[in-house]
N, C-alpha and C. Protein backbone atom coordinates (compact mmCIF):
# COMPACT_ATOMS: atom_id res chain seq x y z
N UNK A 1 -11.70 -4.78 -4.98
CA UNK A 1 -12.86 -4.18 -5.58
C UNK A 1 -13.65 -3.49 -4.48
N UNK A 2 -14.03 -2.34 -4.82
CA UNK A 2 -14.86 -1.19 -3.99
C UNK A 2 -16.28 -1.90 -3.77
N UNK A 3 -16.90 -1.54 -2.71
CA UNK A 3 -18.26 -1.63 -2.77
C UNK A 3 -19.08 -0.81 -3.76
N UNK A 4 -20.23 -0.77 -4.58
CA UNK A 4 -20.68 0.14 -5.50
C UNK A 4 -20.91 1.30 -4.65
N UNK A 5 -21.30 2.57 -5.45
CA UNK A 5 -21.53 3.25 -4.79
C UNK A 5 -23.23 3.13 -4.86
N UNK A 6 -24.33 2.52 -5.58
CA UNK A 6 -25.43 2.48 -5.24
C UNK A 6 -26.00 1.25 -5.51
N UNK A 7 -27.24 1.18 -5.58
CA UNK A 7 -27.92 -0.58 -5.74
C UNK A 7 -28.27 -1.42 -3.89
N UNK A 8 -28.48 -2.32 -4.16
CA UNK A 8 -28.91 -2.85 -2.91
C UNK A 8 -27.19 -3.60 -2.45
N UNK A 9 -27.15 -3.51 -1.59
CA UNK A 9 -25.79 -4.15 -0.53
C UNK A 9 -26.36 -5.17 -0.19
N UNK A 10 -25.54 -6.31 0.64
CA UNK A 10 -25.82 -7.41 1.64
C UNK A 10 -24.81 -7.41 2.09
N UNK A 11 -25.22 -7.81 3.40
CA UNK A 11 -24.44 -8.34 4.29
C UNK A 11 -22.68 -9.16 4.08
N UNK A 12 -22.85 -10.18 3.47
CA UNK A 12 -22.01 -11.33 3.37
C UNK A 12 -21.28 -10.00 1.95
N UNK A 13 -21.78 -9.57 1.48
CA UNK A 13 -20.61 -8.94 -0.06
C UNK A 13 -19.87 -7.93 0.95
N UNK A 14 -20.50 -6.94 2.00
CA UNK A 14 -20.23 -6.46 2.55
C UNK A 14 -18.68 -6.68 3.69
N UNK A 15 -19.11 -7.65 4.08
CA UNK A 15 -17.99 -8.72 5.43
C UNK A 15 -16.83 -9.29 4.24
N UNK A 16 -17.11 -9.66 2.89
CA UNK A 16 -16.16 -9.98 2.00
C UNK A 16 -15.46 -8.79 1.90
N UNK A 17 -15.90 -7.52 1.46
CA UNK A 17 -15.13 -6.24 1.33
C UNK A 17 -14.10 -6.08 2.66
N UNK A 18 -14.99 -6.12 3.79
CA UNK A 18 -14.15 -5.76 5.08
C UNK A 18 -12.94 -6.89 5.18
N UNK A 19 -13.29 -8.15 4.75
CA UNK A 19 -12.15 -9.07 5.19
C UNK A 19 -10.90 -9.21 4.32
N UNK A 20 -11.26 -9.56 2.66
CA UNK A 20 -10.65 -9.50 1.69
C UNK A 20 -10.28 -8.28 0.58
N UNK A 21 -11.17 -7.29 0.77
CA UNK A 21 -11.09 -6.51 -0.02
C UNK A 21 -11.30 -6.53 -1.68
N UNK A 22 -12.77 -7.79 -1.70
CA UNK A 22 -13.19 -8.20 -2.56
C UNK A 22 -14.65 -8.40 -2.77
N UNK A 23 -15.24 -7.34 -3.15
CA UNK A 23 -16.80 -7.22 -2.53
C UNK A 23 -17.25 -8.06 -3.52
N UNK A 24 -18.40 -8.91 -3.16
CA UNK A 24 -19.31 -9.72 -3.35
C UNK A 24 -18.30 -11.37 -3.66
N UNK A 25 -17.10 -11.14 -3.49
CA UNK A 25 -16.12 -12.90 -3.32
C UNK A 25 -15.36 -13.02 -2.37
N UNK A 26 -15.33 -14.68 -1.80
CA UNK A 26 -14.29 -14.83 -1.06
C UNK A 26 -15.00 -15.33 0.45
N UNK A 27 -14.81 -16.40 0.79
CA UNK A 27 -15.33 -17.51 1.82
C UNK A 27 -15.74 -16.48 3.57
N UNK A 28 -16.56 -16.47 3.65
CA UNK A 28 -16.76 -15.64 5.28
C UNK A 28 -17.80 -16.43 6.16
N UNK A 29 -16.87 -17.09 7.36
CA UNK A 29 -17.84 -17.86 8.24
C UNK A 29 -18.80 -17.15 9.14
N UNK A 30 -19.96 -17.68 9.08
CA UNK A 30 -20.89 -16.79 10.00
C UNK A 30 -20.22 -16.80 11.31
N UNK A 31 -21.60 -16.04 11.93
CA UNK A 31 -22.22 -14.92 11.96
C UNK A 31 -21.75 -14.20 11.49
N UNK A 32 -22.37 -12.55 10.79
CA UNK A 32 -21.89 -11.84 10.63
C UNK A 32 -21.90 -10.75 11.36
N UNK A 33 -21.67 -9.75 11.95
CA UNK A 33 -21.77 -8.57 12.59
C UNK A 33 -21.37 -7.57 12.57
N UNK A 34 -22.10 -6.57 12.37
CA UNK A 34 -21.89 -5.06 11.57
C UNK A 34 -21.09 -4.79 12.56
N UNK A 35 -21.11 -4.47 13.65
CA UNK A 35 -20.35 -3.79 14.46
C UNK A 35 -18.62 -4.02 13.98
N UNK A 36 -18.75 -5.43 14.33
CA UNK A 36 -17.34 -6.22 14.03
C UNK A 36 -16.54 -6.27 12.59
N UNK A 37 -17.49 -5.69 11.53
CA UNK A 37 -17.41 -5.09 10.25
C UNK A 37 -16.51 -3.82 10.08
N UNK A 38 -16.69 -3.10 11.25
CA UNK A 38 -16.39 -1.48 11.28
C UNK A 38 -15.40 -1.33 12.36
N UNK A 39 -15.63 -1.57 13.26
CA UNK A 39 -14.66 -1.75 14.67
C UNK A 39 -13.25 -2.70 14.60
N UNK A 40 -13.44 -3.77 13.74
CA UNK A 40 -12.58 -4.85 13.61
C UNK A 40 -12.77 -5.62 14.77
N UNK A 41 -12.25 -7.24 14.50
CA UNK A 41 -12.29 -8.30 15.57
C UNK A 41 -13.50 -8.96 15.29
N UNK A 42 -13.80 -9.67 16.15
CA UNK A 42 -14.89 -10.39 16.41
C UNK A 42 -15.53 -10.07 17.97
N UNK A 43 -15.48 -9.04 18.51
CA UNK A 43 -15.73 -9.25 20.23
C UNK A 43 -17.88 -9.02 19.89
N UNK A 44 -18.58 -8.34 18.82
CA UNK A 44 -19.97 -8.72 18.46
C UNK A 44 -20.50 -10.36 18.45
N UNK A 45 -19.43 -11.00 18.06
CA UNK A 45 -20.00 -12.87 18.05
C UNK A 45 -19.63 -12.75 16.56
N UNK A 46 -18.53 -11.61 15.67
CA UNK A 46 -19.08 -12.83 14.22
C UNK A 46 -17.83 -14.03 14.40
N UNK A 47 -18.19 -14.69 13.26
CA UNK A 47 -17.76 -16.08 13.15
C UNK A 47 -15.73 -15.35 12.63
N UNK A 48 -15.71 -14.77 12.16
CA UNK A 48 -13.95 -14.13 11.37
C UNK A 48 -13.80 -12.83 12.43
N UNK A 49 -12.74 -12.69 12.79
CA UNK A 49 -11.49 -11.65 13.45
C UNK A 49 -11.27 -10.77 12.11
N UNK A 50 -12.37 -9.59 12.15
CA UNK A 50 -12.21 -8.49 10.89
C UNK A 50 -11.26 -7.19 10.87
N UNK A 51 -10.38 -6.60 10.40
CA UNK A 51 -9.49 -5.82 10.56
C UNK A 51 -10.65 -4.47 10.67
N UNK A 52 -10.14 -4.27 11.26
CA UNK A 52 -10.98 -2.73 11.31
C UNK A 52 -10.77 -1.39 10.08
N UNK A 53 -12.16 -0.75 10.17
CA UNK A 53 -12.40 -0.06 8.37
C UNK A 53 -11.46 0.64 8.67
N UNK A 54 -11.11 0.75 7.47
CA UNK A 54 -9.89 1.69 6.82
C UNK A 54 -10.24 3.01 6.42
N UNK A 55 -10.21 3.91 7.47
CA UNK A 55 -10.62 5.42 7.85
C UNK A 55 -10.06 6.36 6.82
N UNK A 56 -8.78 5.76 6.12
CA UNK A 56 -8.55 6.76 4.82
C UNK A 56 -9.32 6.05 3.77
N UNK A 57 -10.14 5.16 3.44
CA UNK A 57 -10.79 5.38 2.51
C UNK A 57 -11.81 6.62 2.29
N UNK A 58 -11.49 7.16 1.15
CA UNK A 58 -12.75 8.56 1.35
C UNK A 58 -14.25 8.34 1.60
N UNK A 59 -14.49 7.17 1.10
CA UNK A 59 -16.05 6.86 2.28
C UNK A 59 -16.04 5.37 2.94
N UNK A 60 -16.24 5.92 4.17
CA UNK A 60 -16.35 4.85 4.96
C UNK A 60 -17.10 4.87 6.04
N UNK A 61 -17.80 3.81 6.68
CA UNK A 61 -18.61 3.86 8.24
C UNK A 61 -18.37 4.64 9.25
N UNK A 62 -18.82 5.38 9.76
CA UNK A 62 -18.22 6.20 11.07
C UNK A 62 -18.10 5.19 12.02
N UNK A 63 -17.24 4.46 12.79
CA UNK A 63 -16.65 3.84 13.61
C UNK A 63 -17.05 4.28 14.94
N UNK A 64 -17.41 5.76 15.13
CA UNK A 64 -18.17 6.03 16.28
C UNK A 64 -19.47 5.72 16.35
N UNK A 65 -20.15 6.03 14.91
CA UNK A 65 -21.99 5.96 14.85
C UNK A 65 -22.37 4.72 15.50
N UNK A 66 -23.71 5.27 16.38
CA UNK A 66 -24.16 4.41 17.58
C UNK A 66 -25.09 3.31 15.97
N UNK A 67 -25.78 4.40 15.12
CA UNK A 67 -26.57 3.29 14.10
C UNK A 67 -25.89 3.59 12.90
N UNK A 68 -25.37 2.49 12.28
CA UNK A 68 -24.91 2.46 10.97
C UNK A 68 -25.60 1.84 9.88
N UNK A 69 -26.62 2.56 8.60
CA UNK A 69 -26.84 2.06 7.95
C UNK A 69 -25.79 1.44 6.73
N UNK A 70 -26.55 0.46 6.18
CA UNK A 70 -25.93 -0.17 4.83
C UNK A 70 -24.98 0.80 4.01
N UNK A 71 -26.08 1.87 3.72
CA UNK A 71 -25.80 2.57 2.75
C UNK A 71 -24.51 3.34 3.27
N UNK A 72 -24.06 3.23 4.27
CA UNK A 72 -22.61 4.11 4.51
C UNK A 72 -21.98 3.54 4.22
N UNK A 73 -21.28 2.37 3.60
CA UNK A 73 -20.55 1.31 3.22
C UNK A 73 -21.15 2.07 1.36
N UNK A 74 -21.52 2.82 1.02
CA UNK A 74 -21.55 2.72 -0.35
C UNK A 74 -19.81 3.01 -1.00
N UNK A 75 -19.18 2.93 -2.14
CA UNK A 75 -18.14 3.20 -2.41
C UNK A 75 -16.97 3.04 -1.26
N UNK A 76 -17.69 2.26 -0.25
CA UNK A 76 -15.88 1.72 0.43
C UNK A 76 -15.04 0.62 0.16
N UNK A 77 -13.91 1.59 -0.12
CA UNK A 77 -12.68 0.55 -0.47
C UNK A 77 -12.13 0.26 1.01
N UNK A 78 -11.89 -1.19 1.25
CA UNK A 78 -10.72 -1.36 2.28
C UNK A 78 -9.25 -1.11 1.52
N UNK A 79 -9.19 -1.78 0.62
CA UNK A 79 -7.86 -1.57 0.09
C UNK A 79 -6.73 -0.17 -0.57
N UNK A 80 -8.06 0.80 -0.17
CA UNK A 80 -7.11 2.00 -0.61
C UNK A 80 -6.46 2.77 0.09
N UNK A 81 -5.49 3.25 -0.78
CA UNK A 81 -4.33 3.83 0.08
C UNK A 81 -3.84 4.91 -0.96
N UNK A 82 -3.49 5.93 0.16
CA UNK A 82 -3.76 7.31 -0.67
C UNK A 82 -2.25 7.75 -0.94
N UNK A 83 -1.35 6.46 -0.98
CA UNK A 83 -0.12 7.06 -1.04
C UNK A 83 0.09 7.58 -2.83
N UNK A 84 0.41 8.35 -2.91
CA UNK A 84 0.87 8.75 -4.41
C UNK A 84 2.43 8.01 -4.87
N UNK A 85 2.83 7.49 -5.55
CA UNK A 85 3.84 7.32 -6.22
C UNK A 85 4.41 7.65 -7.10
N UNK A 86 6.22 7.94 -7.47
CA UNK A 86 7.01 9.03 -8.28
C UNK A 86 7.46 8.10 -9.46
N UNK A 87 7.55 7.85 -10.79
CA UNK A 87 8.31 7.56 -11.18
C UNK A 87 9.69 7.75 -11.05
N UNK A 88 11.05 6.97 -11.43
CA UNK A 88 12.17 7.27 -11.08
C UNK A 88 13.01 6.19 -11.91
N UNK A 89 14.10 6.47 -12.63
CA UNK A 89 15.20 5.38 -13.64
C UNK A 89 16.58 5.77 -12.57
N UNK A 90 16.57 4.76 -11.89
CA UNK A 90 17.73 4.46 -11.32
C UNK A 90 18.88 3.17 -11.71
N UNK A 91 19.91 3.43 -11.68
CA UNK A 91 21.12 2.57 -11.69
C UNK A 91 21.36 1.37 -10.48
N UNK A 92 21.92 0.37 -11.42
CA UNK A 92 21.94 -0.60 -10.36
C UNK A 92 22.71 -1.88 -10.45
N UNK A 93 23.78 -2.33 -10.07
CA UNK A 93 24.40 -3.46 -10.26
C UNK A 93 24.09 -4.46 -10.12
N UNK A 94 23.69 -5.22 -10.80
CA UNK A 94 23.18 -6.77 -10.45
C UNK A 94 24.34 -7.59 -9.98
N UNK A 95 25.58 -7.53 -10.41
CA UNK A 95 26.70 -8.07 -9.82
C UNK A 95 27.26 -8.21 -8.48
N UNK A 96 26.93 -6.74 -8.37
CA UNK A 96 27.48 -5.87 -7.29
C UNK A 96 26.70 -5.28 -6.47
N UNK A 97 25.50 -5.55 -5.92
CA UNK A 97 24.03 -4.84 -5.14
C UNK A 97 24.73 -4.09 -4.39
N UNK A 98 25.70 -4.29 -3.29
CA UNK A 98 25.66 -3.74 -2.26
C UNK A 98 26.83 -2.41 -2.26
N UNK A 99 27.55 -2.63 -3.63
CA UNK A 99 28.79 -1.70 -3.63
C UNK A 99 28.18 -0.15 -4.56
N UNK A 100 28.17 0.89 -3.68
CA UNK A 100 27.70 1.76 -4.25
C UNK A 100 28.76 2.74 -5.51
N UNK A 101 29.98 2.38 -5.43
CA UNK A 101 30.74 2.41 -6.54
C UNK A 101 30.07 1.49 -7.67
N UNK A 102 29.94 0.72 -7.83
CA UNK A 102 29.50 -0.60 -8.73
C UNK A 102 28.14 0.42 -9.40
N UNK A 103 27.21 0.73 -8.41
CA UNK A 103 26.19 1.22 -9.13
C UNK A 103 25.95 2.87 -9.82
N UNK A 104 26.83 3.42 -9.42
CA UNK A 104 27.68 4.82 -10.08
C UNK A 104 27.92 4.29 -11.25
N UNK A 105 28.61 3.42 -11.42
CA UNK A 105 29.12 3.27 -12.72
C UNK A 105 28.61 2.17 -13.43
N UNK A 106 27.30 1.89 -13.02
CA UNK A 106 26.19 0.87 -13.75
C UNK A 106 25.90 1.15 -15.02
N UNK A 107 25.73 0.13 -15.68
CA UNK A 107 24.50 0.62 -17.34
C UNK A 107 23.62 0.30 -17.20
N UNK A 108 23.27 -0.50 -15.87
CA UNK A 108 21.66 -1.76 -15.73
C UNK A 108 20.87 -0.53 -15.26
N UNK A 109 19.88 0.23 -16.06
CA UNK A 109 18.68 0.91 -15.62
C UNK A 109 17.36 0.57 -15.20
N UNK A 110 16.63 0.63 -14.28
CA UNK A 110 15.50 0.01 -13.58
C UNK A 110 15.02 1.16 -13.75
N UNK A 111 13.64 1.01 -13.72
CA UNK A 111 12.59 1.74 -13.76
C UNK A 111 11.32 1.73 -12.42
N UNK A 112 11.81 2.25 -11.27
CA UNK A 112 11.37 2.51 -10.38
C UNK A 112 10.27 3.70 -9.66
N UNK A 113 10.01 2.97 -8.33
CA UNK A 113 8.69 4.46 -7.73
C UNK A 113 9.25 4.72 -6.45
N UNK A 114 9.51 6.01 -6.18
CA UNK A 114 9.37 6.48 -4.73
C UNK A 114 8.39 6.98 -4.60
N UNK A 115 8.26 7.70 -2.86
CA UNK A 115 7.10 8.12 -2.48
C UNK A 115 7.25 9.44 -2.34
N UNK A 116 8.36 10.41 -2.75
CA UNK A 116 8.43 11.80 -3.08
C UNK A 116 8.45 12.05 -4.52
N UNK A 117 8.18 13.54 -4.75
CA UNK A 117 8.98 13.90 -6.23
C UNK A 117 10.43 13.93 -6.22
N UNK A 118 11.26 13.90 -4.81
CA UNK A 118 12.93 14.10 -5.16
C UNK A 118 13.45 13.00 -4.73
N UNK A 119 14.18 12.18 -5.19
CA UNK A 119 14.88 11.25 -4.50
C UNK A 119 15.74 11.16 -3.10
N UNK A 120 16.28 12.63 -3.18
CA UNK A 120 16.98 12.85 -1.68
C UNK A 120 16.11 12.86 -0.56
N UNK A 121 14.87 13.22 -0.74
CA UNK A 121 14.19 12.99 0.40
C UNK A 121 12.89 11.89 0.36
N UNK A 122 13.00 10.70 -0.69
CA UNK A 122 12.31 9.70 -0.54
C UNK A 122 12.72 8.69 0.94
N UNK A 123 11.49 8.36 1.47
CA UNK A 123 11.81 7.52 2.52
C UNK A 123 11.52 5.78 2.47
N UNK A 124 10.70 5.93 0.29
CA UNK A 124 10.40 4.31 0.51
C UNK A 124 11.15 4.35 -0.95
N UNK A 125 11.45 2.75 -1.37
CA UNK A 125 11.48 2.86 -2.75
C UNK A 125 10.83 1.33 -3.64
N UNK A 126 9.92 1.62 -4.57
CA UNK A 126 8.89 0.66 -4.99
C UNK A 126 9.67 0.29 -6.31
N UNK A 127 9.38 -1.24 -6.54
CA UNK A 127 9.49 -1.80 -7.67
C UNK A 127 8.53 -1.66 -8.46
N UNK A 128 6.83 -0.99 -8.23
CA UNK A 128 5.66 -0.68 -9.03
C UNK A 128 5.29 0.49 -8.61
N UNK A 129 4.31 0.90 -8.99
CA UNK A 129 3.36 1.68 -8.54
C UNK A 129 2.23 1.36 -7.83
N UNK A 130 2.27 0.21 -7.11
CA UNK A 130 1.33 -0.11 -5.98
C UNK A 130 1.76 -0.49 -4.41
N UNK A 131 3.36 0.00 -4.33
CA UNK A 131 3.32 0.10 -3.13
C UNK A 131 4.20 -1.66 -2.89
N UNK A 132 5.00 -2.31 -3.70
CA UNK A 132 5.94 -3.35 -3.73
C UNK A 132 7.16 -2.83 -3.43
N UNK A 133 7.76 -2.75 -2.00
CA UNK A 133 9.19 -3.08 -1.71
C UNK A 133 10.09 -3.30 -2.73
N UNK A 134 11.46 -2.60 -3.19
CA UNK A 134 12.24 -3.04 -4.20
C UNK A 134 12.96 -3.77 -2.98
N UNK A 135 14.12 -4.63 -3.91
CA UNK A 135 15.07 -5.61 -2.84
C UNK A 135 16.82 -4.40 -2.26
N UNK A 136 16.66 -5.16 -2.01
CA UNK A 136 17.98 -4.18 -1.01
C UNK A 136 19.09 -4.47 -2.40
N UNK A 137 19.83 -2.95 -2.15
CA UNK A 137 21.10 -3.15 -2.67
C UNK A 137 21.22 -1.21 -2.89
N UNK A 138 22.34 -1.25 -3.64
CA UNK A 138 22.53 0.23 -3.80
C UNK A 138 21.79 0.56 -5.37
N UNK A 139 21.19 2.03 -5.12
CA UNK A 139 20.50 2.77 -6.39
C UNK A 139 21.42 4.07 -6.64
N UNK A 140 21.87 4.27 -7.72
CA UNK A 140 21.95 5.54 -8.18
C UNK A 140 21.58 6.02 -9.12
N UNK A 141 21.52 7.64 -9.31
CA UNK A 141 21.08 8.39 -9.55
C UNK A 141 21.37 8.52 -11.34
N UNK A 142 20.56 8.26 -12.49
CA UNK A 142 20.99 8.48 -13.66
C UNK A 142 21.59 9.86 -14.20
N UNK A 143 21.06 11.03 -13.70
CA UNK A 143 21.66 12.20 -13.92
C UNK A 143 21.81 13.05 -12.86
N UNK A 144 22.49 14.03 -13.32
CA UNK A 144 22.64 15.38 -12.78
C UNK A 144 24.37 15.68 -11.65
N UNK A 145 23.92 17.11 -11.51
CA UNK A 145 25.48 17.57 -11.37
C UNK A 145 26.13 16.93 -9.78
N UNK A 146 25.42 16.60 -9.19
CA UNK A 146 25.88 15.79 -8.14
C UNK A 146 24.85 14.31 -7.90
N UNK A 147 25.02 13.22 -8.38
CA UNK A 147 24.51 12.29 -8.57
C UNK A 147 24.25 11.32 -7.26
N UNK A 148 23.15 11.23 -6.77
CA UNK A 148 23.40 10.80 -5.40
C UNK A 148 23.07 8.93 -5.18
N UNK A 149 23.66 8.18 -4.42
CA UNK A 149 23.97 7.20 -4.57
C UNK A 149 23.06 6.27 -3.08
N UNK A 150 21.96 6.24 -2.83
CA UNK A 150 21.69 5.34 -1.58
C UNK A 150 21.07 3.98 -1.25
N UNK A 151 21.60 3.52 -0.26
CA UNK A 151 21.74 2.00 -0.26
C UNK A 151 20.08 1.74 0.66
N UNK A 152 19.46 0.76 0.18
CA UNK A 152 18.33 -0.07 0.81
C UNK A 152 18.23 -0.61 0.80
N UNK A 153 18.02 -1.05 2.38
CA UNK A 153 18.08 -2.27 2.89
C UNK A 153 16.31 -3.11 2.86
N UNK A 154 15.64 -2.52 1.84
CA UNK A 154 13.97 -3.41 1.64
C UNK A 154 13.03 -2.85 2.31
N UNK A 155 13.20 -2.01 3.37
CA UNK A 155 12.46 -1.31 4.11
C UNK A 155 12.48 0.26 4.09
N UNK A 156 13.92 0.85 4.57
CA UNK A 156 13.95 1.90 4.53
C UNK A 156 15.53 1.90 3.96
N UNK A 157 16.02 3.56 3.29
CA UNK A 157 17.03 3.71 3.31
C UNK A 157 18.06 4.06 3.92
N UNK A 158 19.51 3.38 3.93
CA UNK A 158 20.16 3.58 5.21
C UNK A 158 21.95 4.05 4.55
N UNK A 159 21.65 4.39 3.63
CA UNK A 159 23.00 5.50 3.36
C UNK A 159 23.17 6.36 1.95
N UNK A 160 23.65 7.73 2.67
CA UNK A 160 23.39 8.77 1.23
C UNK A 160 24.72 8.92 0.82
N UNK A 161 25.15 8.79 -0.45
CA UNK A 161 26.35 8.85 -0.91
C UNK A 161 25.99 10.09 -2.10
N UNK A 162 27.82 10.33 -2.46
CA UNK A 162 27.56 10.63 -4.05
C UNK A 162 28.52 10.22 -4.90
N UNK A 163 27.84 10.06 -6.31
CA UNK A 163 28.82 8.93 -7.29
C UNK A 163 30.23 10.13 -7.99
């Protein structure tokens, strides 16, 4: 949950946003310290080791500003992330994960996200639309005139075939 974008702030909803990414819930040992809010860590004295603000949120603290009011924390998300995600129905052997023949000639359709519009040049591939790792095995391609077939290993993909 975002910080609002107006109304009065505090402190402690504030240090919840920066730590958990749950403004106004969620346990934060004192002290608190703005600096250490924005910068990340604790080297100000607070009581929690804070990850430092997340500069792609579209509003956030300037990390340089010598004075930071409250109100620059209005509408900051820590948790956002500006990646866009593709829908995608790929093939897939549950029998057979790793044999990319097996999944050419699959009927098991999944309903998947990459992080391009084309599959040949996706570099991640999601089980949602929020950015969940699918599990390793081979995906192929439900249509078209050269159907392409590549294997992932949970992280990245590491072979381009065709079915």
């Amino acid at each position: 949950m975002a910080v609002p974008g107006s109304g009065t702030l505090t402190l402690l909803a504030l240090a919840q946003e920066c730590y958990y990414g749950t403004y106004g819930s969620g346990t934060i040992t004192g002290p608190i310290v703005l600096s250490d809010l924005i910068s990340g860590g604790n080297s100000g004295g607070s009581g929690m080791v804070y990850p430092p603000i997340n500069e792609q949120s579209p509003s956030h603290p300037d990390p340089s500003s010598i004075s930071i009011p409250f109100s620059s924390f209005y509408n900051y998300d820590k948790n956002y992330n500006p990646t866009t995600y593709y829908s995608i129905t790929l093939l897939f052997d549950i029998n057979n994960p790793d044999d990319p023949v097996a999944a050419c000639q699959s009927s098991f359709f999944l309903d998947l996200w990459i992080d391009t519009p084309d599959y040949l040049s996706a570099t991640k591939l999601y089980s949602d639309d929020q950015g969940t790792y699918m599990t390793p095995g081979m995906y192929a391609q439900q249509y078209g005139r050269q159907r392409l077939v590549r294997g992932w290993d949970g992280m990245d993909f590491y072979f381009d075939g065709n079915c």
